[in-house]
PDB file of N, CA and C in Angstrom:
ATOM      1  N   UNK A   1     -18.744  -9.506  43.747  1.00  0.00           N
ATOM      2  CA  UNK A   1     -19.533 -10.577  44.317  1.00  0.00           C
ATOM      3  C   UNK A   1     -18.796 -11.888  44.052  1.00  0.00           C
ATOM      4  N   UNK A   2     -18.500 -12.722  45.502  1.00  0.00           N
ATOM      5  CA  UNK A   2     -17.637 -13.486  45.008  1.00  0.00           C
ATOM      6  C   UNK A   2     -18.434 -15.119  44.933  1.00  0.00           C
ATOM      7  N   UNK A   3     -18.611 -15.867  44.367  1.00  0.00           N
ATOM      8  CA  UNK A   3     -19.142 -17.395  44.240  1.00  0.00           C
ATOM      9  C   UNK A   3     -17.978 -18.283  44.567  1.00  0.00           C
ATOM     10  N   UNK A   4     -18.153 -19.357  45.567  1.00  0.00           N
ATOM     11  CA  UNK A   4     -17.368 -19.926  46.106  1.00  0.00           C
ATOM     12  C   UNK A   4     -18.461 -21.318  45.971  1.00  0.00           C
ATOM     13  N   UNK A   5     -18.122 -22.487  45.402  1.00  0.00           N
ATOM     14  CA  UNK A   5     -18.650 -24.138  45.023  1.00  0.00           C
ATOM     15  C   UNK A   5     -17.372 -24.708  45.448  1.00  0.00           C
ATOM     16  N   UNK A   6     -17.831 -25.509  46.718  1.00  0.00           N
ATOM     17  CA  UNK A   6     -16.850 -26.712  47.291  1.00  0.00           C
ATOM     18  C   UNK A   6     -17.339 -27.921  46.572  1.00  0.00           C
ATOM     19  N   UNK A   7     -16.367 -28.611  46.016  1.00  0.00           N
ATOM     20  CA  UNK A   7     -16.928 -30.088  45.647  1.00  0.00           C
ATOM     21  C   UNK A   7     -16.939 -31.270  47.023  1.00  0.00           C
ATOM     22  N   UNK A   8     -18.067 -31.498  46.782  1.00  0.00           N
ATOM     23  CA  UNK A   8     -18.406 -32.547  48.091  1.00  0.00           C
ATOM     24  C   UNK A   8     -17.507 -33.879  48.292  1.00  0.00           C
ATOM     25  N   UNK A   9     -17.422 -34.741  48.869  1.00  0.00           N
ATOM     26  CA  UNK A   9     -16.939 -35.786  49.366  1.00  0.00           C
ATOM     27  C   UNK A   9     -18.022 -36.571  48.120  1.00  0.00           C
ATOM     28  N   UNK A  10     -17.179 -37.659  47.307  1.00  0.00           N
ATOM     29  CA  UNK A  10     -17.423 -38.679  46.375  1.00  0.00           C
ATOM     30  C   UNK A  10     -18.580 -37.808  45.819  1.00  0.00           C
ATOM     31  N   UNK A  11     -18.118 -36.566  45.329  1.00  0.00           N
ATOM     32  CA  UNK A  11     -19.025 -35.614  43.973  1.00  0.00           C
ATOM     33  C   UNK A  11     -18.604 -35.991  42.612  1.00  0.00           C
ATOM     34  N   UNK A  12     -19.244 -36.274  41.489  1.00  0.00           N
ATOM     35  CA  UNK A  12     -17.871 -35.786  40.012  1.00  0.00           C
ATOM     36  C   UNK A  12     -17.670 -34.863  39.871  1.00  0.00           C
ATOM     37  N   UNK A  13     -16.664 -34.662  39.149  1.00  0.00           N
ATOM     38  CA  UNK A  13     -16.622 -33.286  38.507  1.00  0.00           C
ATOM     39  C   UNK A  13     -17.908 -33.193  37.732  1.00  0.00           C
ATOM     40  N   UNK A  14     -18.507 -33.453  36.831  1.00  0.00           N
ATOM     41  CA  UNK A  14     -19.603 -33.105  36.020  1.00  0.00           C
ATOM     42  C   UNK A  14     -20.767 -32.704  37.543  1.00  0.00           C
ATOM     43  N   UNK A  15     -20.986 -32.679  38.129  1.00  0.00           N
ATOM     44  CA  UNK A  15     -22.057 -32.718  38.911  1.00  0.00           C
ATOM     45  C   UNK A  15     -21.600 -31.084  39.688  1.00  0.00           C
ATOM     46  N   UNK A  16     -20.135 -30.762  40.044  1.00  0.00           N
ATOM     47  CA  UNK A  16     -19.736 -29.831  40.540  1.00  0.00           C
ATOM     48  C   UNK A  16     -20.018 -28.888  39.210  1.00  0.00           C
ATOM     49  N   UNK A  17     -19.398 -28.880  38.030  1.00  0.00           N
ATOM     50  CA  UNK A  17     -20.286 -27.743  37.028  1.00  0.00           C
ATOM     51  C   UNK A  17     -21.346 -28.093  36.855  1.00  0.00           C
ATOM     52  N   UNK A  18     -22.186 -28.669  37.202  1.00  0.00           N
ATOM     53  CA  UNK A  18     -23.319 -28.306  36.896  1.00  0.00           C
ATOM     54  C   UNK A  18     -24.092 -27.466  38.053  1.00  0.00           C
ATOM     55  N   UNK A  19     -23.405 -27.426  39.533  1.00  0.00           N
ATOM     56  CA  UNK A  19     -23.953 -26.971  40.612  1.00  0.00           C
ATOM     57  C   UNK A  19     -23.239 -25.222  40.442  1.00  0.00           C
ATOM     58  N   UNK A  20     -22.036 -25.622  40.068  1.00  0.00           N
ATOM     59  CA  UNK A  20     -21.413 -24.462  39.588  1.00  0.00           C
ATOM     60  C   UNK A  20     -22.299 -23.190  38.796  1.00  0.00           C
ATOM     61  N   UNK A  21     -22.840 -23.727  37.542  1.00  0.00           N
ATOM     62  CA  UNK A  21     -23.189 -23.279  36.490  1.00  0.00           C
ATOM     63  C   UNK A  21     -24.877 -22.809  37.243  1.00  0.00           C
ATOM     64  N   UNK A  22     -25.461 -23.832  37.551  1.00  0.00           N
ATOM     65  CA  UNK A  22     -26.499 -23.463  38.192  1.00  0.00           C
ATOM     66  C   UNK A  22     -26.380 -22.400  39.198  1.00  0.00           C
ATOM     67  N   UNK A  23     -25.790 -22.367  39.974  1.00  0.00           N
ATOM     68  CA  UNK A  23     -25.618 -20.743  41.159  1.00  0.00           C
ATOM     69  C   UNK A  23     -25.007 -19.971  40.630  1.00  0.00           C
ATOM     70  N   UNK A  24     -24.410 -20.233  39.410  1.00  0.00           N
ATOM     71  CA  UNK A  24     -24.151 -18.567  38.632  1.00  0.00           C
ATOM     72  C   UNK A  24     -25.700 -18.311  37.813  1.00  0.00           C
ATOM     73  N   UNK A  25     -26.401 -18.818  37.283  1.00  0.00           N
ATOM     74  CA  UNK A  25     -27.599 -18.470  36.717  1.00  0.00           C
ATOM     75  C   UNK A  25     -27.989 -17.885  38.075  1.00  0.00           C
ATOM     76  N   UNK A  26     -28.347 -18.337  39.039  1.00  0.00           N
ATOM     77  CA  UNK A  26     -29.157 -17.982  40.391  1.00  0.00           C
ATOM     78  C   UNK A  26     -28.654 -16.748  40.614  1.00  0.00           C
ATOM     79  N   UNK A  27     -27.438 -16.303  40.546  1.00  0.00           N
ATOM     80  CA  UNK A  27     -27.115 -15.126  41.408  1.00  0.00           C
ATOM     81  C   UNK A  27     -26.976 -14.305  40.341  1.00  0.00           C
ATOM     82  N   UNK A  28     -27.123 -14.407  39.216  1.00  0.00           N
ATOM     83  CA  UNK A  28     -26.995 -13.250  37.961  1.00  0.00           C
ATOM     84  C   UNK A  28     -25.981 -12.497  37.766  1.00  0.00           C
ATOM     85  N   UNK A  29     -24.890 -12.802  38.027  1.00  0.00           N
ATOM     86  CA  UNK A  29     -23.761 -12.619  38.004  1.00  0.00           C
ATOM     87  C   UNK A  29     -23.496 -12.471  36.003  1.00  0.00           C
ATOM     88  N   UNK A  30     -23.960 -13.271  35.642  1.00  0.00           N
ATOM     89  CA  UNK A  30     -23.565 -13.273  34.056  1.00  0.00           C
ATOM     90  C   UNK A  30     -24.524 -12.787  33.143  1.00  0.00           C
ATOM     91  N   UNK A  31     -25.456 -12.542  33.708  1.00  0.00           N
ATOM     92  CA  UNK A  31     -26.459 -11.339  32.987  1.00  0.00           C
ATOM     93  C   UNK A  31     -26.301 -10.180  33.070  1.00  0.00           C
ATOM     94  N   UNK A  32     -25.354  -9.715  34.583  1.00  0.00           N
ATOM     95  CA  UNK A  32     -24.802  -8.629  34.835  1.00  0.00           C
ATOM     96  C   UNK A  32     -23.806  -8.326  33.908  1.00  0.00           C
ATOM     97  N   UNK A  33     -22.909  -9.253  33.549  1.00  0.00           N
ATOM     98  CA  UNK A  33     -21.331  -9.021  33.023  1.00  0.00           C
ATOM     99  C   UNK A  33     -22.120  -9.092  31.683  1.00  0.00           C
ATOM    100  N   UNK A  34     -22.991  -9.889  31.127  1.00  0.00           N
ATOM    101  CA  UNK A  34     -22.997  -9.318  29.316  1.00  0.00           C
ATOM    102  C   UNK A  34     -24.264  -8.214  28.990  1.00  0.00           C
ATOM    103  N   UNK A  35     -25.148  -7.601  30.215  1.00  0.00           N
ATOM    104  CA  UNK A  35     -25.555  -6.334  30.371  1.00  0.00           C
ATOM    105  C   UNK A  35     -24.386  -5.227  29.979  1.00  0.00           C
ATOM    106  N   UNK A  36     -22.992  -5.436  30.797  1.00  0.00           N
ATOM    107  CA  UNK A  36     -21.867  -4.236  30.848  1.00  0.00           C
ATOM    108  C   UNK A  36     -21.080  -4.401  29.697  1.00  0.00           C
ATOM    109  N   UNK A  37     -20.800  -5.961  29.222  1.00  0.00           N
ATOM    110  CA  UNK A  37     -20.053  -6.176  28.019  1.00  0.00           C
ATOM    111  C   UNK A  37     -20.149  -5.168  27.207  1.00  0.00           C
ATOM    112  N   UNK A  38     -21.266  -4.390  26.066  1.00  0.00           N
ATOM    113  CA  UNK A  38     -21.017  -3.686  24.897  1.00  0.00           C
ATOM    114  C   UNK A  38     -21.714  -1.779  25.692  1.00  0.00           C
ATOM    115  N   UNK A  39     -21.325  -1.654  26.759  1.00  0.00           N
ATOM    116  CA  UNK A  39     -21.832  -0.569  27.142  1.00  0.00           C
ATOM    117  C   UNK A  39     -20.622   0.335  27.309  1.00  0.00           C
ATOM    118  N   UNK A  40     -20.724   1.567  26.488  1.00  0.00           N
ATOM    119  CA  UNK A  40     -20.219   2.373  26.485  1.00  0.00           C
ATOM    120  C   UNK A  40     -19.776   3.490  27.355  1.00  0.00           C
ATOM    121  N   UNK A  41     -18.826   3.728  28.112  1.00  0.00           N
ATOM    122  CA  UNK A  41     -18.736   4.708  28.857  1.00  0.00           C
ATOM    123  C   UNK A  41     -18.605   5.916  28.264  1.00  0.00           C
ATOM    124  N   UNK A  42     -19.351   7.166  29.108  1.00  0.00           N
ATOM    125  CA  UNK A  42     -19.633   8.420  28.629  1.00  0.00           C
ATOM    126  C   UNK A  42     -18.540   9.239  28.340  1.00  0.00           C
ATOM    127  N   UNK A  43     -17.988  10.300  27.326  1.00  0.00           N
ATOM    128  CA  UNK A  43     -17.387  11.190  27.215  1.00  0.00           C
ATOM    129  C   UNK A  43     -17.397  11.904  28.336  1.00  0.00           C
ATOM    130  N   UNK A  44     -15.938  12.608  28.883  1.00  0.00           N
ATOM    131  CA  UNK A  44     -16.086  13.951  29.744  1.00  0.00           C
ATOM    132  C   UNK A  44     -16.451  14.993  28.853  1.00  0.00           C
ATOM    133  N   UNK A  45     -17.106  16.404  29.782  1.00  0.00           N
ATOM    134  CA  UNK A  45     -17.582  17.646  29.318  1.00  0.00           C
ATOM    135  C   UNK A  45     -16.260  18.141  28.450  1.00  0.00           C
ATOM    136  N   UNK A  46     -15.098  17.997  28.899  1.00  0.00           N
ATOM    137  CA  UNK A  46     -14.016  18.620  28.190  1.00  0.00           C
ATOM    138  C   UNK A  46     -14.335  17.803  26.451  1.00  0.00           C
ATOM    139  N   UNK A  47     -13.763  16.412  26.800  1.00  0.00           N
ATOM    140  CA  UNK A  47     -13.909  15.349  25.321  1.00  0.00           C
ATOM    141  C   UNK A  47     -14.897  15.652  24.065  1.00  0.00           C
ATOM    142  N   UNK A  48     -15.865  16.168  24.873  1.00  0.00           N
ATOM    143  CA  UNK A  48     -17.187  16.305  24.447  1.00  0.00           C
ATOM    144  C   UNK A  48     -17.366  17.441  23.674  1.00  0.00           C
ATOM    145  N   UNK A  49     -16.885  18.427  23.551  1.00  0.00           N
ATOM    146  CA  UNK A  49     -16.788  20.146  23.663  1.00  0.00           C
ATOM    147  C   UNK A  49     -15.453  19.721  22.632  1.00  0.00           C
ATOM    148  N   UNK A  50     -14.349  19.223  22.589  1.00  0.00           N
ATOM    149  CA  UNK A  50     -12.788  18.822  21.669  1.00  0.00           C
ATOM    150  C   UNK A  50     -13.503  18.763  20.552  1.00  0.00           C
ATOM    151  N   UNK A  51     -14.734  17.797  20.397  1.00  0.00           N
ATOM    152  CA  UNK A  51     -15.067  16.713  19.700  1.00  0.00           C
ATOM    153  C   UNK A  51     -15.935  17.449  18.679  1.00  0.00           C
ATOM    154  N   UNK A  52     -16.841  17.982  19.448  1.00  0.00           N
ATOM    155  CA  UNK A  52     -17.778  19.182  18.860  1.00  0.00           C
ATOM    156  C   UNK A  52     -16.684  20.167  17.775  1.00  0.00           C
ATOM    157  N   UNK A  53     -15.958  21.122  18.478  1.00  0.00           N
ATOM    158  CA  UNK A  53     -14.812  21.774  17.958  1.00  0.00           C
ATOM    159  C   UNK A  53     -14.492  21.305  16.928  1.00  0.00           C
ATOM    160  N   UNK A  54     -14.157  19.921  17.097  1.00  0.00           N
ATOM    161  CA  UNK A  54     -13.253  19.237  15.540  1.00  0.00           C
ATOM    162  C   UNK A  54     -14.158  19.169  14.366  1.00  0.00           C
ATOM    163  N   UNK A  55     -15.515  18.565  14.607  1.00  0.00           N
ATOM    164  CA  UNK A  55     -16.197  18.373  13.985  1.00  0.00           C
ATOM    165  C   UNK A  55     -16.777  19.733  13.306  1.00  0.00           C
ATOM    166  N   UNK A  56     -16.705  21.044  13.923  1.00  0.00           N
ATOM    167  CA  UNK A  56     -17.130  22.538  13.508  1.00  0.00           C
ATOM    168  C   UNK A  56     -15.762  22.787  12.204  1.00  0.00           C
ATOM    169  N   UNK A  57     -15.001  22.233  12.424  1.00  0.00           N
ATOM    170  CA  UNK A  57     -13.481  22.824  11.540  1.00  0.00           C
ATOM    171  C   UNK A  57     -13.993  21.698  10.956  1.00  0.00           C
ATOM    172  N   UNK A  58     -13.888  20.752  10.562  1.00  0.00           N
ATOM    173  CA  UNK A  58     -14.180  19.711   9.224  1.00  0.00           C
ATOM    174  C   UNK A  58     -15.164  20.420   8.274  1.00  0.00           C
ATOM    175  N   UNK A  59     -16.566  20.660   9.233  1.00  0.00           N
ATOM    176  CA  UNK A  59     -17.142  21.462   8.241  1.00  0.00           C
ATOM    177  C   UNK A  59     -17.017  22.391   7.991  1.00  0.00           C
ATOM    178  N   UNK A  60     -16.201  23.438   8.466  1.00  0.00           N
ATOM    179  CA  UNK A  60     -15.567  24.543   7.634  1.00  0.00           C
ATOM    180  C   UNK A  60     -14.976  24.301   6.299  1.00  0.00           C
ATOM    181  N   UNK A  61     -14.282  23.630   6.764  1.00  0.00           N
ATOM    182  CA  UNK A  61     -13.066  23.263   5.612  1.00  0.00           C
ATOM    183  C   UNK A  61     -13.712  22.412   4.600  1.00  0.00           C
ATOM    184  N   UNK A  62     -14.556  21.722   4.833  1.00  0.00           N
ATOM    185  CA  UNK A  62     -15.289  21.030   3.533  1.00  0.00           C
ATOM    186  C   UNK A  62     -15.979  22.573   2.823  1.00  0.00           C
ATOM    187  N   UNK A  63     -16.624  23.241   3.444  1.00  0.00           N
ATOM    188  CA  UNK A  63     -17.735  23.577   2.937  1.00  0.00           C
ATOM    189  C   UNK A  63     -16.317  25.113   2.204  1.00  0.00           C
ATOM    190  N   UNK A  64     -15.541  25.198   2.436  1.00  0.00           N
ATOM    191  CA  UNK A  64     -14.185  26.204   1.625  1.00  0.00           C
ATOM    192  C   UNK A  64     -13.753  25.514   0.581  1.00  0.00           C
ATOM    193  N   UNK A  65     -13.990  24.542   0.973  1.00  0.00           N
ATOM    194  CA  UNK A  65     -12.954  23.173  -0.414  1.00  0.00           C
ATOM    195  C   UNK A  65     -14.102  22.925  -1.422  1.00  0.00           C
ATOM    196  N   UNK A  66     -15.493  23.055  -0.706  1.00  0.00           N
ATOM    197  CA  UNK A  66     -16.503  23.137  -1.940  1.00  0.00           C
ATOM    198  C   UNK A  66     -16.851  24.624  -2.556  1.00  0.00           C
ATOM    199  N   UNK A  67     -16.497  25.484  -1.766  1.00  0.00           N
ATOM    200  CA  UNK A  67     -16.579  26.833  -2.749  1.00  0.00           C
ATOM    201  C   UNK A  67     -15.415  27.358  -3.627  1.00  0.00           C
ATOM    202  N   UNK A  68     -14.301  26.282  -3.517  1.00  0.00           N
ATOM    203  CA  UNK A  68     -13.327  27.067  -4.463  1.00  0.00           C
ATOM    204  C   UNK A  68     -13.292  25.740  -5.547  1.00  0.00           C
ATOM    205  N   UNK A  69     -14.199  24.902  -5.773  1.00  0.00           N
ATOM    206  CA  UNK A  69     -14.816  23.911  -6.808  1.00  0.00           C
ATOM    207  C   UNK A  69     -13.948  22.701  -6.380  1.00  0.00           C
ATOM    208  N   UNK A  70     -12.936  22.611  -5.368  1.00  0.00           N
ATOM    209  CA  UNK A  70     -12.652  21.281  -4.921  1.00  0.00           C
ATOM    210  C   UNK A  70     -12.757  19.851  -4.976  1.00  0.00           C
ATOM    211  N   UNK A  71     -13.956  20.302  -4.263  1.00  0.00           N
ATOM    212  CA  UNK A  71     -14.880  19.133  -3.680  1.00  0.00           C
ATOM    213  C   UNK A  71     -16.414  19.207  -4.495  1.00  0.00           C
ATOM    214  N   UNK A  72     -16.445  18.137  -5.711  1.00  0.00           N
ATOM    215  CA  UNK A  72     -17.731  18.012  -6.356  1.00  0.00           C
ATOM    216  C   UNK A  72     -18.529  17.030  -6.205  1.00  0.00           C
ATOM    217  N   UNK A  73     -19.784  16.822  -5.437  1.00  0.00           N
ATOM    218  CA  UNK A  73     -20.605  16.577  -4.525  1.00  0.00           C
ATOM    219  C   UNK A  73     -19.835  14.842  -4.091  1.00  0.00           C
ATOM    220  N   UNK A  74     -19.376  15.268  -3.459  1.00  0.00           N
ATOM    221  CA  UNK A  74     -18.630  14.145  -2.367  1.00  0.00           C
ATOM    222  C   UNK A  74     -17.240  13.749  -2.787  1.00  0.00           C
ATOM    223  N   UNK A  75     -16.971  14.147  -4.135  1.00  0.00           N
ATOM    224  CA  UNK A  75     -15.477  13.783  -4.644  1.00  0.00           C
ATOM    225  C   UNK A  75     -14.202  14.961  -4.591  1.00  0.00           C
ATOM    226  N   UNK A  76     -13.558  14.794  -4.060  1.00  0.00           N
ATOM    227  CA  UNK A  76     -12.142  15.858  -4.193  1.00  0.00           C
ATOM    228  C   UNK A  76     -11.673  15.536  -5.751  1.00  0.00           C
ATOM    229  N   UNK A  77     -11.938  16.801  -5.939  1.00  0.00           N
ATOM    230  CA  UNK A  77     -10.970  17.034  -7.576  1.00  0.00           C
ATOM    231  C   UNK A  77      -9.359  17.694  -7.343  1.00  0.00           C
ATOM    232  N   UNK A  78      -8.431  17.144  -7.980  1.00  0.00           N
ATOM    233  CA  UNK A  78      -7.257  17.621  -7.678  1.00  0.00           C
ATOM    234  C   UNK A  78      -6.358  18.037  -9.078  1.00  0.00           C
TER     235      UNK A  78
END
């Protein structure tokens, strides 16, 4: 969506941002953009399923590293 502000014949500049600034509030253009700002795009089914996987082997391997006395409740002994 594109916004296009001509400055008029004997306008100021201060008067052009402010006409500026005003038709971007109007057209919501910037409620749109910091709506999308912190929004996350979704994992694919593949990413998703990797992710799962990895996370199944971590807890394997913790829960082996705590049966051979390793790992004592949250600390690696070495």
């Amino acid at each position: 969506m594109a916004l296009r502000i001509n400055r008029k014949e004997r306008e100021t500049s201060q008067n052009v941002i402010r006409r500026f600034t005003k038709a971007i509030r109007q057209s919501g253009i910037l409620l749109e953009a910091r709506k999308r700002q912190f929004q996350r795009k979704r994992k694919s089914r593949l990413a998703r399923k990797l992710a799962a996987l990895r996370k199944e082997k971590i807890k394997k391997e913790y829960a082996r590293m705590k049966k051979l006395g390793k790992i004592e409740s949250g600390k690696i002994r070495r």
